[in-house]
PDB file of N, CA and C in Angstrom:
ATOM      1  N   UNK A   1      74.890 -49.216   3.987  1.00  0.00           N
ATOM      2  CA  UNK A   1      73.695 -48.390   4.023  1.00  0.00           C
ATOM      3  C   UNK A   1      72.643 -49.111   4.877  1.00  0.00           C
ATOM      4  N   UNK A   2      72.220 -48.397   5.916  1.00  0.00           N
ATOM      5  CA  UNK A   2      71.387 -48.872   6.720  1.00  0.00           C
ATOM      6  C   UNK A   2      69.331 -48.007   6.146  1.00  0.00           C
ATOM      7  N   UNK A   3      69.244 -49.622   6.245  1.00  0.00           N
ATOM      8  CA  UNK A   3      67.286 -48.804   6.012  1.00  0.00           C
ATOM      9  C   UNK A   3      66.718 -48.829   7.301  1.00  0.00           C
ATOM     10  N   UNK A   4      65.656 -47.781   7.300  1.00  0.00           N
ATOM     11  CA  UNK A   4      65.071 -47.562   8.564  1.00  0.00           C
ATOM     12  C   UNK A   4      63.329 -47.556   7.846  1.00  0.00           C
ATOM     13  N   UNK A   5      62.900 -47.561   9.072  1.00  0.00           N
ATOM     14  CA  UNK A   5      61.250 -47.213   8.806  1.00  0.00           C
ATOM     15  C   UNK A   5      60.749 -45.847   9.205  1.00  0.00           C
ATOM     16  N   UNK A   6      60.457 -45.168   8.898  1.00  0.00           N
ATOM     17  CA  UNK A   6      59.912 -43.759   9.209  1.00  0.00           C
ATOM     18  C   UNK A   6      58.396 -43.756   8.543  1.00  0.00           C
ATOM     19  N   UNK A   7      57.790 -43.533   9.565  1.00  0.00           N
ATOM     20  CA  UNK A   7      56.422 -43.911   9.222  1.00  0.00           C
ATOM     21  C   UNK A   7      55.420 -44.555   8.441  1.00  0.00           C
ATOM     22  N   UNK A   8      55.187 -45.166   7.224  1.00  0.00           N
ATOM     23  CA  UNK A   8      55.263 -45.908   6.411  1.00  0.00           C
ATOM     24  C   UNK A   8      56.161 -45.970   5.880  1.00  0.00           C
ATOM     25  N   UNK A   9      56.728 -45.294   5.342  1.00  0.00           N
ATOM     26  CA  UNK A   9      58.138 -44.847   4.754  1.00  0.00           C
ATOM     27  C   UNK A   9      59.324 -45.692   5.106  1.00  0.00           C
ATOM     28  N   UNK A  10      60.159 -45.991   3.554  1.00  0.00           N
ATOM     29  CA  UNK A  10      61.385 -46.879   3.757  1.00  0.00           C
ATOM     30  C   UNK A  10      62.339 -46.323   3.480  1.00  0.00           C
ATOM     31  N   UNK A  11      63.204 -45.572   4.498  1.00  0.00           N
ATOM     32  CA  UNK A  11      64.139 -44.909   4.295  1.00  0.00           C
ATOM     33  C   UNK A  11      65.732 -44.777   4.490  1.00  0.00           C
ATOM     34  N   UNK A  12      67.073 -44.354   3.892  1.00  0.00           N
ATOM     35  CA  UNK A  12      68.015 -44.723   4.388  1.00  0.00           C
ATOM     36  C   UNK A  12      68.356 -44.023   5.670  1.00  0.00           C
ATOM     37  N   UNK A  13      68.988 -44.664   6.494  1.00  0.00           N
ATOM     38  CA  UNK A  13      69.827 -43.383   7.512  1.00  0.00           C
ATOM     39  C   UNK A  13      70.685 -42.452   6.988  1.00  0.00           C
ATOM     40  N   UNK A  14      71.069 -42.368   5.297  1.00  0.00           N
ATOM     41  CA  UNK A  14      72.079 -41.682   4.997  1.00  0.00           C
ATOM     42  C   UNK A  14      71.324 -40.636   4.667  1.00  0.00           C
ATOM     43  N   UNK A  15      70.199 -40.880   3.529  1.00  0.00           N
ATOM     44  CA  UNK A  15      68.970 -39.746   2.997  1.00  0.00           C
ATOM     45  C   UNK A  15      67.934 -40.125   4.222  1.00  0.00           C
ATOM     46  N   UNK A  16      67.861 -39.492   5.034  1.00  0.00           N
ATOM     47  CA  UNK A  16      66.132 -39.834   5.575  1.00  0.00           C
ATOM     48  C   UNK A  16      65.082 -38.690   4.586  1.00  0.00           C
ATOM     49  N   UNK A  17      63.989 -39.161   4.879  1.00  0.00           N
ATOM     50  CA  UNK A  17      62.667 -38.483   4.473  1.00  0.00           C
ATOM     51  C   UNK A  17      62.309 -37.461   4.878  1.00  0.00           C
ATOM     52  N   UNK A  18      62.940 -36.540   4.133  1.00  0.00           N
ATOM     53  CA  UNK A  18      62.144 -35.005   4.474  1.00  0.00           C
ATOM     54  C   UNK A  18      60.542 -34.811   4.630  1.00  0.00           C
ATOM     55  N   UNK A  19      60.122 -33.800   5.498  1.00  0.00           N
ATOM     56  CA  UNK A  19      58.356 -33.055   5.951  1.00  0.00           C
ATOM     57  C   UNK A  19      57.970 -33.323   4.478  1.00  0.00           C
ATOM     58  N   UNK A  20      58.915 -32.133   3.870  1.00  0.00           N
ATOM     59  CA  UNK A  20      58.074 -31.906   2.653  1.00  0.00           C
ATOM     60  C   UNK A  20      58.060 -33.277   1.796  1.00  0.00           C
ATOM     61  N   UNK A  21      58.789 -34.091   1.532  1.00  0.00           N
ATOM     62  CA  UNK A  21      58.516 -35.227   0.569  1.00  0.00           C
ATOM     63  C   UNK A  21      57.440 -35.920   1.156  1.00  0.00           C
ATOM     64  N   UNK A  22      57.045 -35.994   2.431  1.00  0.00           N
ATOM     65  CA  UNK A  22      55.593 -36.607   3.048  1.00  0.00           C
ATOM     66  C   UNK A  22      54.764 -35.761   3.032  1.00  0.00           C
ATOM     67  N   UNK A  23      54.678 -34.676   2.924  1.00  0.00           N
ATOM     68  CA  UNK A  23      53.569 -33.891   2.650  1.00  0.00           C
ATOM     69  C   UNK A  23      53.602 -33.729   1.182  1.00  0.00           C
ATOM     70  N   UNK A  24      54.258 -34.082   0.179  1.00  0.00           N
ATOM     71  CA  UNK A  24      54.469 -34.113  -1.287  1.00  0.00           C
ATOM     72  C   UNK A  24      53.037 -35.324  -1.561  1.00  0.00           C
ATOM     73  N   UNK A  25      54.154 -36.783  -1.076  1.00  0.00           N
ATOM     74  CA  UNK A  25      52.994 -37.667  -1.342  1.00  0.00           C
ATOM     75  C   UNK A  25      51.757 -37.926  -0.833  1.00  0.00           C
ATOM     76  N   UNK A  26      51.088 -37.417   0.042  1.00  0.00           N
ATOM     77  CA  UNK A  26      50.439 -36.986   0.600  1.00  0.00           C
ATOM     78  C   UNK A  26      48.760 -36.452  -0.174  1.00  0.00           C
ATOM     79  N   UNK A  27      50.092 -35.216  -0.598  1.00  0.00           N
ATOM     80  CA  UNK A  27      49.184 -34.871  -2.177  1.00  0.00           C
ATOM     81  C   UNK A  27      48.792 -35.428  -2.848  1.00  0.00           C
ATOM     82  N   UNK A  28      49.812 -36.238  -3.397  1.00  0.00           N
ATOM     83  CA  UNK A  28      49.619 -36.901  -4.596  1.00  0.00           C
ATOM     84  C   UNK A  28      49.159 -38.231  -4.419  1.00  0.00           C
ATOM     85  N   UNK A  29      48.632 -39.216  -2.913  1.00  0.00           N
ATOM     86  CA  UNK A  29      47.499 -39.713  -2.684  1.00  0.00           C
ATOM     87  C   UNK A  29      46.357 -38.815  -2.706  1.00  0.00           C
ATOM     88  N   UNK A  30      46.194 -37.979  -2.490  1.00  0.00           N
ATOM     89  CA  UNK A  30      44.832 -36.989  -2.288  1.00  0.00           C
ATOM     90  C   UNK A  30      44.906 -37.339  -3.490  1.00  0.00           C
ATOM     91  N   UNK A  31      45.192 -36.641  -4.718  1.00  0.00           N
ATOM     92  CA  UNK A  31      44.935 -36.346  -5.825  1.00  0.00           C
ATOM     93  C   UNK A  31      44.685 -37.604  -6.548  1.00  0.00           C
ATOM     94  N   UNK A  32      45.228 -38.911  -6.014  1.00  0.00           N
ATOM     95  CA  UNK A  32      44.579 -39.660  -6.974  1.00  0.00           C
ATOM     96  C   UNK A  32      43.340 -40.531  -6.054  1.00  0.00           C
ATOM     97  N   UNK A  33      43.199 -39.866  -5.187  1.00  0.00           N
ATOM     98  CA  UNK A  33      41.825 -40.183  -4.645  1.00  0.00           C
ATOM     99  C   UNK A  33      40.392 -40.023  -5.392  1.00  0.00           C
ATOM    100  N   UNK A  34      41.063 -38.139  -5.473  1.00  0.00           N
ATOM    101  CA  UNK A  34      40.422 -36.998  -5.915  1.00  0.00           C
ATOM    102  C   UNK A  34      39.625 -37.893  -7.520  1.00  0.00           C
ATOM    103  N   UNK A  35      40.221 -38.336  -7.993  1.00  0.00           N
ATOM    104  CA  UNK A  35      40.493 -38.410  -9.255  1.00  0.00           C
ATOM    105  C   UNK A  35      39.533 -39.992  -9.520  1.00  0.00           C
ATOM    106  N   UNK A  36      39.931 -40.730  -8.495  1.00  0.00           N
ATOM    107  CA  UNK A  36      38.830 -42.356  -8.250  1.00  0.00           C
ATOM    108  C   UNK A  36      37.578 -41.583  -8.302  1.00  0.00           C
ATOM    109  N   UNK A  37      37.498 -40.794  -7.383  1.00  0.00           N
ATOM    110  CA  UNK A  37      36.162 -40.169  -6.450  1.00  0.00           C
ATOM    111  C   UNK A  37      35.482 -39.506  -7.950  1.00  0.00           C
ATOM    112  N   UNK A  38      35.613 -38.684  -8.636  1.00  0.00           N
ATOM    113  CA  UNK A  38      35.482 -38.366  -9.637  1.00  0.00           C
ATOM    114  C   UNK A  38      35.320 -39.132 -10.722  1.00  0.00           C
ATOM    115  N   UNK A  39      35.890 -40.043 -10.813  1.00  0.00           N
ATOM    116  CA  UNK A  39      35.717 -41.280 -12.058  1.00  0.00           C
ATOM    117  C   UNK A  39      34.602 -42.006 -11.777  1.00  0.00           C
ATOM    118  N   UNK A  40      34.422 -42.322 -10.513  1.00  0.00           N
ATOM    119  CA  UNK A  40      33.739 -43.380  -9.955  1.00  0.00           C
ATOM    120  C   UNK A  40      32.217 -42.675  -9.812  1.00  0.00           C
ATOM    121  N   UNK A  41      32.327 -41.196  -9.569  1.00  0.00           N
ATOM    122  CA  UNK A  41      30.564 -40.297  -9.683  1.00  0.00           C
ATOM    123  C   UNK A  41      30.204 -40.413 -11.256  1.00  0.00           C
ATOM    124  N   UNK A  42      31.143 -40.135 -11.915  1.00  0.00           N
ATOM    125  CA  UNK A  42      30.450 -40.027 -13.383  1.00  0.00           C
ATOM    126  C   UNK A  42      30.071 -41.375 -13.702  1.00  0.00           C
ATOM    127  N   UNK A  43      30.460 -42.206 -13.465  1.00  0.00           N
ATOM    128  CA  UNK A  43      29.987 -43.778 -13.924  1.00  0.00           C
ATOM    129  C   UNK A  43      28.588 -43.916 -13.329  1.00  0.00           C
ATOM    130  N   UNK A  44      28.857 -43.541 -11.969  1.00  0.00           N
ATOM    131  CA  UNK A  44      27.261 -43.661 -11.923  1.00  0.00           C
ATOM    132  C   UNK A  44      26.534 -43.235 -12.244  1.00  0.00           C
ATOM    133  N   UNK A  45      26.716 -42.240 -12.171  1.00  0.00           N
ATOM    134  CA  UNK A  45      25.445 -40.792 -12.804  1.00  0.00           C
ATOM    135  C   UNK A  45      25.506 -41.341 -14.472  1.00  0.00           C
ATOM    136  N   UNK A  46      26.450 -41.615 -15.421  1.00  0.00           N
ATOM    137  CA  UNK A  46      26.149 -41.976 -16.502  1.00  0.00           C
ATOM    138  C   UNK A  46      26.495 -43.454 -17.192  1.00  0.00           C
ATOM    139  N   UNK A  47      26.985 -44.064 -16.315  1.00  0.00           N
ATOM    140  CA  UNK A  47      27.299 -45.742 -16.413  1.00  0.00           C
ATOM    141  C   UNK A  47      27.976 -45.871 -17.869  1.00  0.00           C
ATOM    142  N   UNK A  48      28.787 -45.215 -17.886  1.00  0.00           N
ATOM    143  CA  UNK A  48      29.676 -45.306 -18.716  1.00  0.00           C
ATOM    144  C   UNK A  48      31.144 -44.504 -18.541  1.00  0.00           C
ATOM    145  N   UNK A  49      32.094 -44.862 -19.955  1.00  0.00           N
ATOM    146  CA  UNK A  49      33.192 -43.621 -19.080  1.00  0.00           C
ATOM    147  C   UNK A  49      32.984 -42.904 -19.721  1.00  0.00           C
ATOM    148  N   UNK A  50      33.803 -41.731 -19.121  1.00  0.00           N
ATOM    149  CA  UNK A  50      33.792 -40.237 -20.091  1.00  0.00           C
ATOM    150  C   UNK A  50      33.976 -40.459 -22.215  1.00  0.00           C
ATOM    151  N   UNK A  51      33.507 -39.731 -22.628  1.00  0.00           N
ATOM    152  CA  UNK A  51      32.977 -39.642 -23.882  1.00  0.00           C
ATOM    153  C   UNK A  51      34.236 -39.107 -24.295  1.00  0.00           C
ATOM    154  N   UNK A  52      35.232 -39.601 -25.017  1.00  0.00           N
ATOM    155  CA  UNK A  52      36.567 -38.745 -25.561  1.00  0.00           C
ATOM    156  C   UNK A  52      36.643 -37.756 -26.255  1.00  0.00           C
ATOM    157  N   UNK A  53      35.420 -37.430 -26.977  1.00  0.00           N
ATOM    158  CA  UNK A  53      35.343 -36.168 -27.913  1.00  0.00           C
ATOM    159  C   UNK A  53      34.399 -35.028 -26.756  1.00  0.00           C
ATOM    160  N   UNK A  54      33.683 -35.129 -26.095  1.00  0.00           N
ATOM    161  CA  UNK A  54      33.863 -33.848 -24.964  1.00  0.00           C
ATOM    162  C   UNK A  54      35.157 -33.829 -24.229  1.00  0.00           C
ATOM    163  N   UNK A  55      35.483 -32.298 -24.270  1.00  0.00           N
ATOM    164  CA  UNK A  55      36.397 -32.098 -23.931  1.00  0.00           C
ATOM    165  C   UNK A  55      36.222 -31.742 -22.272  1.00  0.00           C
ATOM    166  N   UNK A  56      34.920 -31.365 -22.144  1.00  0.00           N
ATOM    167  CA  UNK A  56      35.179 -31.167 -20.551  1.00  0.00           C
ATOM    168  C   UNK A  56      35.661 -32.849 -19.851  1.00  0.00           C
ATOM    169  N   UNK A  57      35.194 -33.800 -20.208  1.00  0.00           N
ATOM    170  CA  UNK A  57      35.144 -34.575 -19.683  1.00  0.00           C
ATOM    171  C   UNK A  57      36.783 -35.528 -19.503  1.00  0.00           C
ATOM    172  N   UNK A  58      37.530 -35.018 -20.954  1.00  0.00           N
ATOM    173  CA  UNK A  58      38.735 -35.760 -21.123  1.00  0.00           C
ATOM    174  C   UNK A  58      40.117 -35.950 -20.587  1.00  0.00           C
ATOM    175  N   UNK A  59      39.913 -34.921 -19.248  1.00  0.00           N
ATOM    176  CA  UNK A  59      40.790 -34.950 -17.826  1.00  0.00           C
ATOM    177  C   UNK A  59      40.144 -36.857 -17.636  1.00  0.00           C
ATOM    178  N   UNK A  60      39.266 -37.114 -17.057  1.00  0.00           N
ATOM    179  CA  UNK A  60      38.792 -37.988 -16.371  1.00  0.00           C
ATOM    180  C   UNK A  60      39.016 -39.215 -16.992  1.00  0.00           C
ATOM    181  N   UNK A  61      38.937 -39.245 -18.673  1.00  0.00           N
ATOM    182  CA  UNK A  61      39.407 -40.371 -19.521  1.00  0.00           C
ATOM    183  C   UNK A  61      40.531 -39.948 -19.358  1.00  0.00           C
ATOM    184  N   UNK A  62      41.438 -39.733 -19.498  1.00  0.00           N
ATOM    185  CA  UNK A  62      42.628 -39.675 -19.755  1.00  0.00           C
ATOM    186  C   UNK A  62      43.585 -40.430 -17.887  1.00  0.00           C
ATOM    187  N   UNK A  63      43.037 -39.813 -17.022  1.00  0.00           N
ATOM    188  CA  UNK A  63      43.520 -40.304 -15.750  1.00  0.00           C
ATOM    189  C   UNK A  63      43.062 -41.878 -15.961  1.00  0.00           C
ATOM    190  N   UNK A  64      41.860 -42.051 -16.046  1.00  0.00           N
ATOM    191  CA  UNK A  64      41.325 -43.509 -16.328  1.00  0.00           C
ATOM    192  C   UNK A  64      42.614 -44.512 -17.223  1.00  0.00           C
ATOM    193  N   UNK A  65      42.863 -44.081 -18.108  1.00  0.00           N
ATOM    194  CA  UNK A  65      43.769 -44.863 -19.433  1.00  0.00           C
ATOM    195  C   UNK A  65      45.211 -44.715 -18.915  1.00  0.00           C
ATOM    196  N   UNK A  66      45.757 -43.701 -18.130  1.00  0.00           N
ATOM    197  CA  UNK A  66      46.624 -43.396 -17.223  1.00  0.00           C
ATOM    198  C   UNK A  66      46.921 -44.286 -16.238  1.00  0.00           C
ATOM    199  N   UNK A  67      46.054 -44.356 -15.516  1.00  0.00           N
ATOM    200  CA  UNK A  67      46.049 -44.934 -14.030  1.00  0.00           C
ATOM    201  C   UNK A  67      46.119 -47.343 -14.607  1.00  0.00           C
ATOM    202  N   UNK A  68      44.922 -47.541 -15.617  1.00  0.00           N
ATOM    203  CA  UNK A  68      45.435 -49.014 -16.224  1.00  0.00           C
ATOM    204  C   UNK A  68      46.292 -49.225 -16.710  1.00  0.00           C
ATOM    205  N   UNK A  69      47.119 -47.916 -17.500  1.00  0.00           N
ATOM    206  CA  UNK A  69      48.620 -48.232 -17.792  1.00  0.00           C
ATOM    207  C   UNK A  69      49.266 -48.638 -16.869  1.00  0.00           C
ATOM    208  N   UNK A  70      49.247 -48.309 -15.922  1.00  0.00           N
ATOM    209  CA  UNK A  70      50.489 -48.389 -14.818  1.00  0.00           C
ATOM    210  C   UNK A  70      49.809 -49.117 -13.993  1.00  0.00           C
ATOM    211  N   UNK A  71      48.851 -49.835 -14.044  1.00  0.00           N
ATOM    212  CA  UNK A  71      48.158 -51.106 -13.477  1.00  0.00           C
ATOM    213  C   UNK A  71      48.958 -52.454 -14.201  1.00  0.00           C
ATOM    214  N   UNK A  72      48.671 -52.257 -15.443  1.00  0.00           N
ATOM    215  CA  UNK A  72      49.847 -53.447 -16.285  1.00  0.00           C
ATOM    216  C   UNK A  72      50.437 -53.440 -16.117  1.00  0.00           C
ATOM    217  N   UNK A  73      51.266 -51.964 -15.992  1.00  0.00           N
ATOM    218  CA  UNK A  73      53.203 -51.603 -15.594  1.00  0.00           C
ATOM    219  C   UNK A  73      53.412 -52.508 -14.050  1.00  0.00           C
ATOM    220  N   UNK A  74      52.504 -52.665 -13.174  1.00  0.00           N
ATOM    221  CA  UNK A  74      52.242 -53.479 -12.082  1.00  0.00           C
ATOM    222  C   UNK A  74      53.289 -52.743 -10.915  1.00  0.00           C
ATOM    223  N   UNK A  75      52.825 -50.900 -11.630  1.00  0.00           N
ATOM    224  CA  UNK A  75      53.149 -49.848 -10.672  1.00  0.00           C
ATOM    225  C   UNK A  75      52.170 -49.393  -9.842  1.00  0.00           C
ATOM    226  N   UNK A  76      51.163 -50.028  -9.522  1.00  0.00           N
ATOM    227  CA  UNK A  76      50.053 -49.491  -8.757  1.00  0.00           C
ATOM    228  C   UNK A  76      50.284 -50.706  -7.900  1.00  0.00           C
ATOM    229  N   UNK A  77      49.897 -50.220  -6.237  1.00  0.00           N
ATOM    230  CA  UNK A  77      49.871 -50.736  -4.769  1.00  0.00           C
ATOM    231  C   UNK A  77      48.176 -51.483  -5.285  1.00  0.00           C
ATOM    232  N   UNK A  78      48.390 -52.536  -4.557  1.00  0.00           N
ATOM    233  CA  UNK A  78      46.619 -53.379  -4.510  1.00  0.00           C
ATOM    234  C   UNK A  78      46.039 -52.960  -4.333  1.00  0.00           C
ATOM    235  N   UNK A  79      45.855 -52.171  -3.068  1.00  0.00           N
ATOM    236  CA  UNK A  79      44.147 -51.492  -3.041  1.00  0.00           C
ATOM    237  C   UNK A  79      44.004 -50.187  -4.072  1.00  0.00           C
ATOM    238  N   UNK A  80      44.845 -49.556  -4.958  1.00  0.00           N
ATOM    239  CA  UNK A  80      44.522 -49.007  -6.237  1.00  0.00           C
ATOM    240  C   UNK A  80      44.429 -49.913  -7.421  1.00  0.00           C
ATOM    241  N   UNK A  81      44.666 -51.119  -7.243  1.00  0.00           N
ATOM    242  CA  UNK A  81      44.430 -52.200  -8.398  1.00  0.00           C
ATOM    243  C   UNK A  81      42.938 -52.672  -8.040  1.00  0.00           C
ATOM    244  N   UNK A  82      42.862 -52.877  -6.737  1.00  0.00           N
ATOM    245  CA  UNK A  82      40.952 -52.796  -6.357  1.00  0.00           C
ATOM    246  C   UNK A  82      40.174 -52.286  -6.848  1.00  0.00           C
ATOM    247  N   UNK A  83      40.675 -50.677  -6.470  1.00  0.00           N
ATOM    248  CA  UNK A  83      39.528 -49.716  -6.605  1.00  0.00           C
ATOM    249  C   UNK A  83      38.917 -49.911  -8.539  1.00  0.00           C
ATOM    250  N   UNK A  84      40.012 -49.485  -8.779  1.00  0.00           N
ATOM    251  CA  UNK A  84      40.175 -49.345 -10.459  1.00  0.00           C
ATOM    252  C   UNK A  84      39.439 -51.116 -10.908  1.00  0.00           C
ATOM    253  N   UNK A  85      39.661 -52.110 -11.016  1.00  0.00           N
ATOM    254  CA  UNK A  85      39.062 -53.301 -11.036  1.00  0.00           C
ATOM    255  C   UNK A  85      37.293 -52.750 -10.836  1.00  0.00           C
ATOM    256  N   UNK A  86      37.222 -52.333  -9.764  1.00  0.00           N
ATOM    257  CA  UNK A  86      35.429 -52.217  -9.128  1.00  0.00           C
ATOM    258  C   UNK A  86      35.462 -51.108 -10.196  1.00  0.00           C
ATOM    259  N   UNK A  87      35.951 -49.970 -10.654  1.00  0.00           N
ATOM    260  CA  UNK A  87      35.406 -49.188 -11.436  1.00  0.00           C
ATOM    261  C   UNK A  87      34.716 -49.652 -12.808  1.00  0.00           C
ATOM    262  N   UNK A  88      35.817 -50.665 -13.197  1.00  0.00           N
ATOM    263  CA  UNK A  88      35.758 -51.533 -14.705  1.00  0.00           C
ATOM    264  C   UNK A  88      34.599 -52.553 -14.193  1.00  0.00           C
ATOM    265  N   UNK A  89      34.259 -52.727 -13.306  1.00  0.00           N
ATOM    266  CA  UNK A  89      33.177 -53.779 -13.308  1.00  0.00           C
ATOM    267  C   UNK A  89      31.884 -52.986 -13.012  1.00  0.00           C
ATOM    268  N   UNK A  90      31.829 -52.070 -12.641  1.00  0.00           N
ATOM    269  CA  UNK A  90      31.008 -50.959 -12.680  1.00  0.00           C
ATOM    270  C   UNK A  90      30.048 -50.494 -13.952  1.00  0.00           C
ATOM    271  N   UNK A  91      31.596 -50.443 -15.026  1.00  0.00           N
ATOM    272  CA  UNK A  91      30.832 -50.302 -16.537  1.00  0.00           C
ATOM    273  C   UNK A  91      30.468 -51.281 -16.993  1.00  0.00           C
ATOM    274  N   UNK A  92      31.489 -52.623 -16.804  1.00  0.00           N
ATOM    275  CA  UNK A  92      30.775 -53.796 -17.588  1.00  0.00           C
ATOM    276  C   UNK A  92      29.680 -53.843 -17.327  1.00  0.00           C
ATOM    277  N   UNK A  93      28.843 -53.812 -15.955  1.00  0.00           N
ATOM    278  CA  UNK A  93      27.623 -53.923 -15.399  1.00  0.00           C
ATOM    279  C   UNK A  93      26.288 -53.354 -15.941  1.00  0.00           C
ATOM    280  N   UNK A  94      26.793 -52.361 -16.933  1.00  0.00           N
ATOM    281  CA  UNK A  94      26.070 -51.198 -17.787  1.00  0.00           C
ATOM    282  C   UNK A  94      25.599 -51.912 -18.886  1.00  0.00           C
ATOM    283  N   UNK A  95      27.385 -52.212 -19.603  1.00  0.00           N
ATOM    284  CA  UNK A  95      27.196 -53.089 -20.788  1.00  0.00           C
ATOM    285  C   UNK A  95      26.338 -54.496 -20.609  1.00  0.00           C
ATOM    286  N   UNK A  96      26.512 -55.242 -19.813  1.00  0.00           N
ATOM    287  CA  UNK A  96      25.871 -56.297 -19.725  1.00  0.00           C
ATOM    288  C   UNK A  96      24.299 -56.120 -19.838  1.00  0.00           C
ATOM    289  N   UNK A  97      23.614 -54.877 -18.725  1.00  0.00           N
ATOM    290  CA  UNK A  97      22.252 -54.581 -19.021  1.00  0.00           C
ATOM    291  C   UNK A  97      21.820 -54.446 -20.630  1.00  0.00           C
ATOM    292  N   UNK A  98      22.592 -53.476 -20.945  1.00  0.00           N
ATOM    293  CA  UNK A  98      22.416 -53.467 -22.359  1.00  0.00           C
ATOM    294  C   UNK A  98      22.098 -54.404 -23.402  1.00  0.00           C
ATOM    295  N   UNK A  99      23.112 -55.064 -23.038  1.00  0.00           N
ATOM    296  CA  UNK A  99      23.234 -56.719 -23.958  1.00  0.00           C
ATOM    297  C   UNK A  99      21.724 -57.667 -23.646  1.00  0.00           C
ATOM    298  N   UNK A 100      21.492 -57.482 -22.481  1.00  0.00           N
ATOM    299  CA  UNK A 100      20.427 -58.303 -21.913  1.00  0.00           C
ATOM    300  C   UNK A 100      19.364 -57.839 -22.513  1.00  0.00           C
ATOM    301  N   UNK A 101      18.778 -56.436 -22.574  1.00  0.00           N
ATOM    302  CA  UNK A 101      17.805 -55.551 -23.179  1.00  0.00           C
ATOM    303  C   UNK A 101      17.700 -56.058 -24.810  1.00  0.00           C
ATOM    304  N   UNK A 102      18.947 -55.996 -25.664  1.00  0.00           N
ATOM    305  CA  UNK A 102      19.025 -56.221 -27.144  1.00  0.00           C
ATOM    306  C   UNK A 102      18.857 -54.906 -27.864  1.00  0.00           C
ATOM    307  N   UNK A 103      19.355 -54.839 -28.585  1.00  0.00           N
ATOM    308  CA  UNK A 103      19.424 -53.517 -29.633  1.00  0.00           C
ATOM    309  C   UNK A 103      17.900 -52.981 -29.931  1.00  0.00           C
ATOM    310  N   UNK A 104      17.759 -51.719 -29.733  1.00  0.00           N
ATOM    311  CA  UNK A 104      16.112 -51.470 -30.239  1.00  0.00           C
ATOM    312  C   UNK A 104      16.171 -50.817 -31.639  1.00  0.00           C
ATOM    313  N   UNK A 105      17.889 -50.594 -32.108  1.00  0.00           N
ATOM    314  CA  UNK A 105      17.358 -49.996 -33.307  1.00  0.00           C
ATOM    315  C   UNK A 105      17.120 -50.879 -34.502  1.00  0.00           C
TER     316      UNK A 105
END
């Protein structure tokens, strides 16, 4: 079995890489772009993560708890181990203000 390179792509000469399986993943980088891009607005706008008991919000936790699973699984490429890292330091950054302030109740 011979491997070849087809555009990023590591492929055999026996199966090469079909349009559609590159336009598949494609997607499914978009979508977990989609999904940083989205995680990463609500933190700011509320410096925290999504609230688990709203339900609008529990797409966004759930990709979040999703996406560090498979950060441990040490199924995520580095620059999605980046991004996700800067997200988590994002909130700590929240918590830490907090801590610094002290409890007012």
């Amino acid at each position: 079995m011979l491997l070849t390179l087809q555009g990023n792509l590591l492929a055999t000469i026996d199966t090469p890489i079909s349009i559609t399986n590159i336009k598949n993943m494609n997607t499914r980088e978009q979508n977990w772009l989609n999904g940083y891009e989205a995680l990463k607005h609500y933190i700011e706008e509320h410096k925290q993560l999504p609230d688990k008991k709203k339900v609008e919000n529990r797409a966004l936790l759930n990709w979040w708890k999703y996406n560090k699973k498979r950060m441990k699984q040490g199924a995520l490429d580095a620059e999605k181990v980046r991004l996700l890292t800067e997200l988590s330091n994002m909130r700590d950054i929240k918590q830490q203000h907090i801590q610094q302030q002290g409890c007012l109740f």
